[in-house]
Structures are given as C-alpha cells and as structure tokens.
Protein backbone atom coordinates (compact mmCIF):
# COMPACT_ATOMS: atom_id res chain seq x y z
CA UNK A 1 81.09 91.06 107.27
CA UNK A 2 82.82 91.47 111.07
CA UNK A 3 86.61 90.93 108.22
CA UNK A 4 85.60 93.41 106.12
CA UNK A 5 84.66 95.62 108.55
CA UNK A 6 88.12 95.59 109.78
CA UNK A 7 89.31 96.03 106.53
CA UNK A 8 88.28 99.53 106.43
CA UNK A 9 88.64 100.66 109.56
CA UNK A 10 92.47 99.61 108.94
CA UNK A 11 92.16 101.26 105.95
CA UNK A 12 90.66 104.80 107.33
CA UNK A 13 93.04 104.82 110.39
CA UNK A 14 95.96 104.17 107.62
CA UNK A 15 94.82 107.10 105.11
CA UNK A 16 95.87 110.57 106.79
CA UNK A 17 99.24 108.84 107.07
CA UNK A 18 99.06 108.10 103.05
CA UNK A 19 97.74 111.61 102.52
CA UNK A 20 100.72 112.77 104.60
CA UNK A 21 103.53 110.76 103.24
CA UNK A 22 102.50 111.61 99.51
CA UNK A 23 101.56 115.16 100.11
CA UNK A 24 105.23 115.77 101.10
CA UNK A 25 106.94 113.43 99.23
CA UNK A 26 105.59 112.48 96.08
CA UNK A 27 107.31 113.46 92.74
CA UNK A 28 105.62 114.00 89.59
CA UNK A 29 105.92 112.68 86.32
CA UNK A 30 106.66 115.83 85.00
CA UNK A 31 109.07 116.86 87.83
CA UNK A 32 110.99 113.46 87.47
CA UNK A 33 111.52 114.27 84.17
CA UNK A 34 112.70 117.19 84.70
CA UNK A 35 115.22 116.00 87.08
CA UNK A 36 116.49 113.40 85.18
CA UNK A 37 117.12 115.64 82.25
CA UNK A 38 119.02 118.49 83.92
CA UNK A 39 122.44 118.04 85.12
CA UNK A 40 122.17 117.88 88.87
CA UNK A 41 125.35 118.78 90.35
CA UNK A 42 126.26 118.34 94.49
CA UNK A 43 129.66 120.51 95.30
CA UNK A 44 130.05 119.33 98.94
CA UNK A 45 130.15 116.02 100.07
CA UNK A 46 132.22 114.91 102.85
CA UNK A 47 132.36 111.11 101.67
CA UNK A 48 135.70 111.02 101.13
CA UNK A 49 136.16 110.66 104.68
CA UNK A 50 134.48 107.19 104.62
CA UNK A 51 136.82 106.58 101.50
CA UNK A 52 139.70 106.59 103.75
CA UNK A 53 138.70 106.04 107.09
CA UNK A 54 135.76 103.30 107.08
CA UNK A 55 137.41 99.77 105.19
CA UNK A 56 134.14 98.27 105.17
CA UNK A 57 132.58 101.22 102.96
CA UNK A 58 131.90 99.91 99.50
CA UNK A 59 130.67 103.19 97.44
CA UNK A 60 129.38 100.89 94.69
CA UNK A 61 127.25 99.44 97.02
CA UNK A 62 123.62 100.55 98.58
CA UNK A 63 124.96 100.95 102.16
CA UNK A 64 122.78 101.20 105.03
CA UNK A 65 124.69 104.03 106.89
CA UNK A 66 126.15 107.55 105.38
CA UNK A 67 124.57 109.56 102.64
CA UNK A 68 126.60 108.84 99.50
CA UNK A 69 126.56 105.59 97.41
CA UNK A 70 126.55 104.73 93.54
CA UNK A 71 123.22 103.16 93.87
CA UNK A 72 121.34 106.16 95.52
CA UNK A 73 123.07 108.57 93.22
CA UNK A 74 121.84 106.76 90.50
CA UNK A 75 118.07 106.69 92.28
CA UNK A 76 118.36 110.39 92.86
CA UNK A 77 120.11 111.70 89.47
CA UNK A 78 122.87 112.96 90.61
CA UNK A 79 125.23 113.68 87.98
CA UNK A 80 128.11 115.12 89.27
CA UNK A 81 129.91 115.32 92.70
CA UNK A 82 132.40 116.96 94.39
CA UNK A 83 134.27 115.13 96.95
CA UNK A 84 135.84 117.34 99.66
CA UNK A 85 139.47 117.01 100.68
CA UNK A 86 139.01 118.01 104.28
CA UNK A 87 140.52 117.76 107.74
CA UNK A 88 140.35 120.23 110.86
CA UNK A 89 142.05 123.51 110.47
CA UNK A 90 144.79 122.94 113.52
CA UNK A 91 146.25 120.06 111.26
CA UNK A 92 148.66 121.96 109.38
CA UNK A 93 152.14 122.34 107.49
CA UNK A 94 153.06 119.20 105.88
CA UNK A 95 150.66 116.48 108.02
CA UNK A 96 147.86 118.86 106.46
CA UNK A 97 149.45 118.12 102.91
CA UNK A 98 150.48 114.20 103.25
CA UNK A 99 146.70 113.94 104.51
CA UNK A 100 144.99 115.92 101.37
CA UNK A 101 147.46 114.21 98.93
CA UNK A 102 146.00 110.53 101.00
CA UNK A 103 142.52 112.10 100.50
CA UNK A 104 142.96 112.76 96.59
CA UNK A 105 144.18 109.48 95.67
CA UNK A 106 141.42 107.91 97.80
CA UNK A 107 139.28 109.60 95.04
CA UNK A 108 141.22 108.93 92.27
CA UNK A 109 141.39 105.24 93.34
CA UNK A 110 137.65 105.15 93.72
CA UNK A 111 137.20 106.69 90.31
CA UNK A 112 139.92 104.36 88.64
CA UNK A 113 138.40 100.96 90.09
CA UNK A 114 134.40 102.00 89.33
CA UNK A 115 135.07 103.07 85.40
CA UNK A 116 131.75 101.71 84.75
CA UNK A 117 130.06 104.44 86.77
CA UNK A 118 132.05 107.10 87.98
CA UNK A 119 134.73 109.32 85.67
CA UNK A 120 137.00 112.00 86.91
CA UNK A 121 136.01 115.31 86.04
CA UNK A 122 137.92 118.73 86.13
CA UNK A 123 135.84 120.95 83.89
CA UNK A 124 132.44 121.83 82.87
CA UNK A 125 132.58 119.97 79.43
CA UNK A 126 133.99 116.87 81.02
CA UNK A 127 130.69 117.13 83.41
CA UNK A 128 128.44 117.32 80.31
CA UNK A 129 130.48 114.74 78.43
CA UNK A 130 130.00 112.29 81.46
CA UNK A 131 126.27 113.04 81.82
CA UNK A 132 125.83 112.29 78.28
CA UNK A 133 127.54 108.39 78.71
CA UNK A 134 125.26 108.16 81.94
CA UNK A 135 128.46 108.16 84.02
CA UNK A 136 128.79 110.30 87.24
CA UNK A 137 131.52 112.83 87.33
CA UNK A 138 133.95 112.99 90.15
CA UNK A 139 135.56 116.28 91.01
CA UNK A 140 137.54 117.44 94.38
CA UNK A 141 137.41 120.38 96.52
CA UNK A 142 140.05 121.27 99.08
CA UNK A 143 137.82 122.51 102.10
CA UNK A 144 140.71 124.97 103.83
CA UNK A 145 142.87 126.66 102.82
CA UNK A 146 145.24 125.35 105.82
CA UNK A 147 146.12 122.54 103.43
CA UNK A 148 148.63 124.71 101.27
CA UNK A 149 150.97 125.42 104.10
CA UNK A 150 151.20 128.88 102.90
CA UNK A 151 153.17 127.66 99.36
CA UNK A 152 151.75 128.68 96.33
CA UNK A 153 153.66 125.56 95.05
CA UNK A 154 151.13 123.37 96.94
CA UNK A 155 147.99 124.81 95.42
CA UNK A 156 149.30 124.01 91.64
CA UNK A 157 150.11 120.36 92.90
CA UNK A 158 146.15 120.01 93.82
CA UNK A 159 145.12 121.65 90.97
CA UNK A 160 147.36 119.26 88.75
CA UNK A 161 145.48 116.33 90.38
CA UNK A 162 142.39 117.40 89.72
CA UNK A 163 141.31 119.69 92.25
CA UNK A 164 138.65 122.86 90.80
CA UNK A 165 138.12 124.91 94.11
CA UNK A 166 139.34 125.64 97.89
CA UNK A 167 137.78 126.77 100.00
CA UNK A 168 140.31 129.57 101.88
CA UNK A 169 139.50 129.09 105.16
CA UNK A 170 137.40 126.03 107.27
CA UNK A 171 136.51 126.95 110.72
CA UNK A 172 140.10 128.15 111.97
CA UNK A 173 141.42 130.95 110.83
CA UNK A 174 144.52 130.56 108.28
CA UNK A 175 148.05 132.47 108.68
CA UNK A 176 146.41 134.59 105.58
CA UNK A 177 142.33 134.45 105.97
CA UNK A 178 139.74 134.71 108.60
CA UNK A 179 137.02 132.15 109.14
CA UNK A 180 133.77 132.26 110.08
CA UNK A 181 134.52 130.12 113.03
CA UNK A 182 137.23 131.70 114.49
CA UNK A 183 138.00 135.54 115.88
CA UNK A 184 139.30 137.73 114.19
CA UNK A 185 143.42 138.10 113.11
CA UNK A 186 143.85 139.82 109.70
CA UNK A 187 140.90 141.84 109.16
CA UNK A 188 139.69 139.52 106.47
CA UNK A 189 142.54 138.75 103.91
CA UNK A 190 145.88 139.01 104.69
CA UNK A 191 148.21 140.37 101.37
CA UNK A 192 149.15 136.82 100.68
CA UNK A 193 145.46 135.50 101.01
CA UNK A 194 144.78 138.14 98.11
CA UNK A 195 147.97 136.32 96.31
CA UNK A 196 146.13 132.79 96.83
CA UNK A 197 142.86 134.41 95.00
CA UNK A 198 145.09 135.75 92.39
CA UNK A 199 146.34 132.28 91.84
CA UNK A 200 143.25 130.19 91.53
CA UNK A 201 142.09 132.51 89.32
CA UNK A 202 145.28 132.37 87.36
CA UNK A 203 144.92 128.61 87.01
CA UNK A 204 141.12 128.51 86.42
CA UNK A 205 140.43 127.45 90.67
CA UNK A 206 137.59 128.19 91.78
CA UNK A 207 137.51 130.83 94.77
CA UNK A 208 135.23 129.10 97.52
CA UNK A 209 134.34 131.76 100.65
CA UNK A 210 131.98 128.95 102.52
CA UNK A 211 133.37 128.52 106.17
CA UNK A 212 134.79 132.23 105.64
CA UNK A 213 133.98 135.52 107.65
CA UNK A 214 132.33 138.32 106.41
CA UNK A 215 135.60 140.43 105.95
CA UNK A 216 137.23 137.81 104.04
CA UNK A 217 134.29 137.65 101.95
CA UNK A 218 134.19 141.33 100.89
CA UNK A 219 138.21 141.38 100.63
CA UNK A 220 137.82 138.04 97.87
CA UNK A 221 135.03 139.37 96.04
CA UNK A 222 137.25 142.91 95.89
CA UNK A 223 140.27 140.65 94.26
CA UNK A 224 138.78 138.05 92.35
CA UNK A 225 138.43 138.69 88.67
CA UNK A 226 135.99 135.93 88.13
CA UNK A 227 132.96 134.48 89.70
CA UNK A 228 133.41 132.91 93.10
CA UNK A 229 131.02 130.07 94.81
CA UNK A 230 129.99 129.36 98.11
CA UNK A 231 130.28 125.93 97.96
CA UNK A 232 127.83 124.92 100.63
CA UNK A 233 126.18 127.53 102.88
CA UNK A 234 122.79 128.54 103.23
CA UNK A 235 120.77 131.88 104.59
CA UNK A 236 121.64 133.55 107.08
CA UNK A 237 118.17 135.14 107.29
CA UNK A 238 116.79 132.33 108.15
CA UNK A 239 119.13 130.26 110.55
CA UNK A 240 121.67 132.76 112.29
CA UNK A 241 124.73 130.76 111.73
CA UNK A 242 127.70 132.74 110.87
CA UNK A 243 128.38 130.06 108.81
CA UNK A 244 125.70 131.33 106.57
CA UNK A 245 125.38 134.36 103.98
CA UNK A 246 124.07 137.65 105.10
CA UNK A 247 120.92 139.37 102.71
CA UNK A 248 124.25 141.41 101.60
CA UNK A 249 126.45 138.91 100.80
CA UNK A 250 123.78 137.08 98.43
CA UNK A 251 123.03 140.65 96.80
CA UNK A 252 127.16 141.14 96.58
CA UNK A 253 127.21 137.43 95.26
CA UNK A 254 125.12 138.74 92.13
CA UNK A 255 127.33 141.63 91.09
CA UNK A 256 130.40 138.92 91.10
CA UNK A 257 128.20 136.49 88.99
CA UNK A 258 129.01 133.51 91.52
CA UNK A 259 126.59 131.47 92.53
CA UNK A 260 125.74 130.08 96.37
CA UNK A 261 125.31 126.41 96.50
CA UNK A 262 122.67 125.70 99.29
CA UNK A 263 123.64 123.58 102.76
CA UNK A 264 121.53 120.74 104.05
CA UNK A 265 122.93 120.43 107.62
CA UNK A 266 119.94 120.80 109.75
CA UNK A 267 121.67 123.35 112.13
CA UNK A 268 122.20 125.55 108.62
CA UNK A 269 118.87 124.99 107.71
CA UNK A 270 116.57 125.89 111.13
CA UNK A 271 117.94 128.35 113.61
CA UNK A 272 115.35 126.11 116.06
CA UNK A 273 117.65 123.15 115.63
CA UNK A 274 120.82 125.26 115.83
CA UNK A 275 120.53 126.52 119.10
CA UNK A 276 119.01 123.62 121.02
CA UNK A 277 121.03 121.43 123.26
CA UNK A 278 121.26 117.38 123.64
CA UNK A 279 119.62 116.07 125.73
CA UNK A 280 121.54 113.93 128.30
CA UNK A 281 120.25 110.85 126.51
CA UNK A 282 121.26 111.67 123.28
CA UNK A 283 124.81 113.19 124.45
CA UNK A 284 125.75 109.86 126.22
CA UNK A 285 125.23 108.47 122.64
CA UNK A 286 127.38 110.78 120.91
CA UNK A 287 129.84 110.56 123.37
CA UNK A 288 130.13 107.30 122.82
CA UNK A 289 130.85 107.99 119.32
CA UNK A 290 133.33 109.63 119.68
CA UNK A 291 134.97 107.16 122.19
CA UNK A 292 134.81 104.44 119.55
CA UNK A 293 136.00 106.23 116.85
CA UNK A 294 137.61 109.02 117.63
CA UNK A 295 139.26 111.23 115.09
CA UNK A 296 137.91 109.21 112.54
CA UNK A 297 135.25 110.97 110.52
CA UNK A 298 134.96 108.02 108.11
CA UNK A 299 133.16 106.51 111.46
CA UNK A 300 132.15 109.36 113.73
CA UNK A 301 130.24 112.12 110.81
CA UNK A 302 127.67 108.65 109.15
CA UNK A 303 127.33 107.00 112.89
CA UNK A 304 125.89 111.04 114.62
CA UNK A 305 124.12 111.92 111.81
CA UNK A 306 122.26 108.77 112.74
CA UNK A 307 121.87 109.65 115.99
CA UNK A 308 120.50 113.03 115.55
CA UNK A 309 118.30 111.29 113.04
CA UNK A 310 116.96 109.32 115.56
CA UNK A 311 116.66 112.16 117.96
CA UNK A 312 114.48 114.52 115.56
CA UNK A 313 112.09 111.50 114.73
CA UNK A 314 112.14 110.77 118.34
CA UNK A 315 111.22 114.61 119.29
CA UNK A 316 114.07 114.93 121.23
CA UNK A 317 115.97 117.19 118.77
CA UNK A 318 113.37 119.46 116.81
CA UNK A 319 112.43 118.19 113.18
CA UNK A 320 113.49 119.97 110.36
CA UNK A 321 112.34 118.47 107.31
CA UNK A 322 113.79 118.33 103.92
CA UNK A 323 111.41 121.17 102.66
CA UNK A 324 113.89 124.02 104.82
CA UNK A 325 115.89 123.18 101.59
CA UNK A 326 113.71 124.97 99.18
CA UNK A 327 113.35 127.65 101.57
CA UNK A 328 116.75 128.74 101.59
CA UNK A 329 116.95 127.98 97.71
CA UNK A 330 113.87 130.59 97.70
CA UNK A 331 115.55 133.14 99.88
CA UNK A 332 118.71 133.21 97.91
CA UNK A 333 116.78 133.03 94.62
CA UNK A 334 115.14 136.07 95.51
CA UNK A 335 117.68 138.16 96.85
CA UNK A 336 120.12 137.00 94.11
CA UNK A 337 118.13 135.92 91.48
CA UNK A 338 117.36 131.71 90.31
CA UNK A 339 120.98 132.59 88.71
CA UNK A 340 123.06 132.49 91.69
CA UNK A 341 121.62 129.41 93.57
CA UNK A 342 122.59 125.86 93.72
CA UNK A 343 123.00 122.54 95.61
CA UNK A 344 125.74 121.86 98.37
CA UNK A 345 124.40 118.94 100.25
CA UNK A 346 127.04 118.70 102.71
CA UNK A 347 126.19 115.07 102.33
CA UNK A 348 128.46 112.55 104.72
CA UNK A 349 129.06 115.80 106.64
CA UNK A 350 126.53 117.16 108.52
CA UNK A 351 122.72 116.03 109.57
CA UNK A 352 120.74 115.88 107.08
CA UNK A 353 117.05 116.76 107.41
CA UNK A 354 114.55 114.22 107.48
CA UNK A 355 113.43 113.07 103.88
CA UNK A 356 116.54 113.86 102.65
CA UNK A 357 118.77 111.11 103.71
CA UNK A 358 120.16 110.52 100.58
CA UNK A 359 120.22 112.07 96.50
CA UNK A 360 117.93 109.48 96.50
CA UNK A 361 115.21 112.28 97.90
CA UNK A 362 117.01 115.05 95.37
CA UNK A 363 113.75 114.53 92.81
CA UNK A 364 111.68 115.98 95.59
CA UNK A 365 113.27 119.48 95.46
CA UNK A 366 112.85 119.65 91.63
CA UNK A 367 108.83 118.95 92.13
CA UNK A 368 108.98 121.60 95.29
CA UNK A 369 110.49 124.04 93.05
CA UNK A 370 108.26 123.61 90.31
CA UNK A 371 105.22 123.69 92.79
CA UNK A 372 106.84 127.27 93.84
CA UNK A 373 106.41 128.12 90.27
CA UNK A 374 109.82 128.15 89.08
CA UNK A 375 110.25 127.76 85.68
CA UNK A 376 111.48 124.54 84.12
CA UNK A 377 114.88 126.56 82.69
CA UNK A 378 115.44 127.97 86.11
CA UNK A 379 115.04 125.03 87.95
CA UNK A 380 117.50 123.79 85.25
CA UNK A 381 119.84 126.20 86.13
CA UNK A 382 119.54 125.78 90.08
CA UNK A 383 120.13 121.76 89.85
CA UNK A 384 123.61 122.13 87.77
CA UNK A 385 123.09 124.99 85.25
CA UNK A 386 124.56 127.35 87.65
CA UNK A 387 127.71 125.93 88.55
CA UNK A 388 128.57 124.83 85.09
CA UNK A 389 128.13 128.49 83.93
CA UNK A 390 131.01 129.82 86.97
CA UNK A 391 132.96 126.79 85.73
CA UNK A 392 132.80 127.91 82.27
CA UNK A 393 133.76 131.66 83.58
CA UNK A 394 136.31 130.47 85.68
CA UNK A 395 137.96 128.33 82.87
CA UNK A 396 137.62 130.85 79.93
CA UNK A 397 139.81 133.36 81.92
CA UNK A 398 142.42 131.73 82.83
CA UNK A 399 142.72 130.30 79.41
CA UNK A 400 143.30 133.79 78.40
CA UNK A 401 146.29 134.26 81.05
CA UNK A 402 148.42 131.20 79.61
C-alpha cells in the first residue's frame, strides 16, 4: 500500500509538467498531416558554414550540435532549403568571391555525395518535382551583396551555379546599398545598386532586402519589376531591431506581391531578449568561443547558440519560446495578408528559441497556426506556397526578357 502510495504521489507531482509539455508542444493528427502534405520551405540557413568550416560535421547524420541535419529535416518535413553563401561584409573584392565560389561547391558537393536525399534545386518546379520523389531540395542564397565586387559579371557566375537570390546588402553597407547595420552613405541605392536589381530580375534572381535599411528598401521596391522577398526578418513591431520590417514595409511588401519569410533568432523575435546584456558568467563562455575558434562560424555560430541556450533555460538570458514565431507570422499575416508570409529560420545562424532547436519542432507551428484559425490553404501557403508563387513570378519574367 506504502509502494503504491508513492506511485501516485510521483505521478501527481509529475502531471502539471505533462500538462505543460503537451499543452505547448503537442501536434495533432490533423496538423501533422497537414504539414507533411504542404511543401515546407526554409530560405535561410546558415549551415553552410559548418559545411566548410567544421570537418567533423556529417549532414547525413543526427548531430548533437547545430540546427540542420538530414535526419531532423526529415523528422520535421522540411522540403526545401536554402543554404546561405555568407561571410562578413568587410571581406571583399576577390577574397569575398574565392570564399562564395568555396561556399557553393561546399553545397554542390554535399548535394552530389547525398543523391539519395538531397537534389539541387534552382526553380519552383524542381522544388515540387523533388518533394514529389521525397527528396529535399537544395538551393543557395548569396547573403551580401559585397560578394559581387561591384561586377555584374560576378552575379551571372552565381546565378549559373545555382544561386536564386542575394541579398544586396548584410550588415555593412556596400559601395552601392545601405544596410540596416551600418550608417548611412548613399541614401539607400546607389545608381548601380538599381543596375544590380535590374539584373536579377533580368536573369530571374530573386531581389532579397533582409539585412537592408529602410531607404534601400523603398529605392528596390521602386525598381524591381517583380516580387521581392525578405528572406529572413521578422516584425519590427514587435522586437525593435532595425533588422526587422516596419508596419510600412509589410503593407509596401503587399503592393510588390513579395512575400517576408519570418526570422527565428531570439533577439528578432523578443525585443526583451534583444536588449539584455550577458551576464559575466555567460560572456566568459562566449569569449571563450571565440578564442577557440575564432573566425570560424562552422565552430563559433552551433557552439553560442548553445550557450545562450543554456543561458535562457538557466534564467540568465530571458526565455523566448518557439511560440514568438507564430506571433510574428500573425503580425505580418495581418498587416500583409497569409499571402506575403513565410519561414526563414535563420537556422545554424542565430539562437534559436527554445522548442525550436531544430525543423524537427517545424510541425508545431503548423498546429499553432491552425489553433489561430488559419485555414488549411493558408497555412499551405505560409509553409512553402508563398515562396514558390514569387519563384514562379520571378521566373516567368525573365523568361519573357530572353
């Protein structure tokens, strides 16, 4: 009597935990249905940096570090990815370009020796034609425009090997484009950043104005004759980063027919987590990190996302959970309409929230949006359908123009 007893005491002190856990996290069968059916589509994941800078990363196999692996794309649906071809804006001229062309073959490579799950990818039909073999589809994404060294030249050479959109400026201002990051030097779009727009759309590119500021924003939407995406950036409404959109800029984002592809980084997500400091504890850590590794993101981006993990579990960073996601997919749903909204992760980047570690969580958001009472086409639309449709746009018009 005394075991049993026990029993259920254990099992009363264990319950609100239960309760808790599923109340959060459980998916559906209906929502996992869902999920599995649409097309989900990711266009920002920095795991290309662990492609060339970590030797030990296997992306075929379940790893225990990083965001990004076969195994949890598989768990979490994810059908298509787009690896970003990045590296800090004051590398430039032609180190910028030997380092993107290393950073493109790393994910041709990785493509060429995993042909039993992953496929390269460079338009919207090859996406659906690798969803329907059950294959992932690899596609690129040049985050900066820094990486052309101001030749024209340069930004057919990426497109020839595979690469579907740039992003024109990362957190440094270019010699044509102002960023986000950076003060101001050309009051938005210098006249050759308006001849880079005029390019990608000539060669079916797609414009990316994440990372950019506000000027440059209004100056690409003014020049672009096709859609244009924000490839990962969230609201700025509700976390104050100027890395984010403005209520305007979503609004302006409708009228162009682009779509914004929603950022996971915690400090994009909650404008508590943005502005609060390390601790001295946690910034001994990080500095460590960056001791040991240095400029290597392949080892520095996985090893502080951990430690800021740690640190909002811990209560030493505030907690943003994964559910800040649908928040800013609501926001920009509402202001732009369920047309104009999509996933960025920002995956191997950035710190991801807790319960979203991995696509392996991705289901969650389908069965959050559905609880929101989005409607299963819609939700459709905001796991892929969107970015397929600007892909489409994209491609149709420059077909015209050959």
């Amino acid at each position: 009597m005394a075991y049993m007893r026990l029993i259920l005491i254990c099992a009363a002190a264990a319950l609100p935990v239960l309760m808790a856990a599923q109340s959060g996290d459980q998916v559906s069968d209906r929502a996992r249905q869902l999920h599995m059916r649409a097309i989900v589509v990711d266009t920002h994941d920095d795991t290309t940096q662990r492609l060339v800078g970590d030797k030990s990363f296997d992306i075929a196999k379940r790893n225990t570090t990083g965001n990004i692996d076969i195994p949890r794309m598989r768990e979490g649906g994810l059908d298509a990815i787009f690896f970003s071809i990045w590296m800090n804006g004051d590398i430039t001229g032609p180190a910028a370009v030997k380092r993107a062309l290393d950073q493109i073959d790393a994910v041709r490579e990785a493509v060429r020796t995993h042909p039993g799950d992953l496929v390269l990818a460079t338009t919207a039909a090859e996406i659906r034609q690798a969803h329907a073999a059950k294959k992932i589809a690899a596609l690129m994404g040049v985050e900066g425009g820094h990486m052309i060294d101001g030749d024209l030249g340069i930004l057919r050479t990426y497109y020839a090997l595979g690469v579907r959109y740039m992003t024109l400026t990362h957190s440094l201002n270019t010699p044509w484009a102002d960023s986000s990051g950076d003060k101001p030097a050309h009051d938005g779009l210098a006249p050759f950043g308006r001849d880079v727009v005029r390019e990608m759309n000539r060669l079916g590119m797609m414009v990316d104005i994440s990372h950019v500021a506000d000027k440059t924003f209004f100056d690409a939407l003014e020049t672009t004759r096709v859609p244009v995406i924000a490839s990962h950036s969230s609201a700025r409404a509700i976390a104050n980063a100027p890395r984010n959109m403005t209520d305007d800029m979503l609004r302006a984002m409708t009228k162009n027919g682009g779509v914004v592809m929603v950022n996971y980084h915690a400090g994009f997500l909650s404008e508590e987590f943005r502005t609060a400091k390390p601790g001295p504890a946690l910034q001994a850590k990080l500095d460590a990190v960056t001791k040991r590794c240095g400029d290597n993101e392949g080892c520095s981006i996985p090893a502080n996302d951990a430690l800021y993990h740690e640190a909002m579990l811990s209560g030493e960073m505030p907690k943003v959970s994964w559910e800040k996601i649908v928040d800013h997919i609501d926001h920009v749903a509402k202001l732009a309409g369920a047309d104009h909204v999509g996933l960025g992760s920002d995956f191997d980047g950035a710190t991801m929230p807790i319960g979203m570690e991995s696509p392996a969580g991705l289901p969650k958001i389908t069965e959050a949006l559905l609880k929101k009472g989005y409607s299963e086409a819609d939700i459709e639309k905001i796991l892929g359908g969107n970015i397929l449709r600007v892909m489409e746009a994209v491609e149709r018009a420059a077909a015209t123009r050959r």
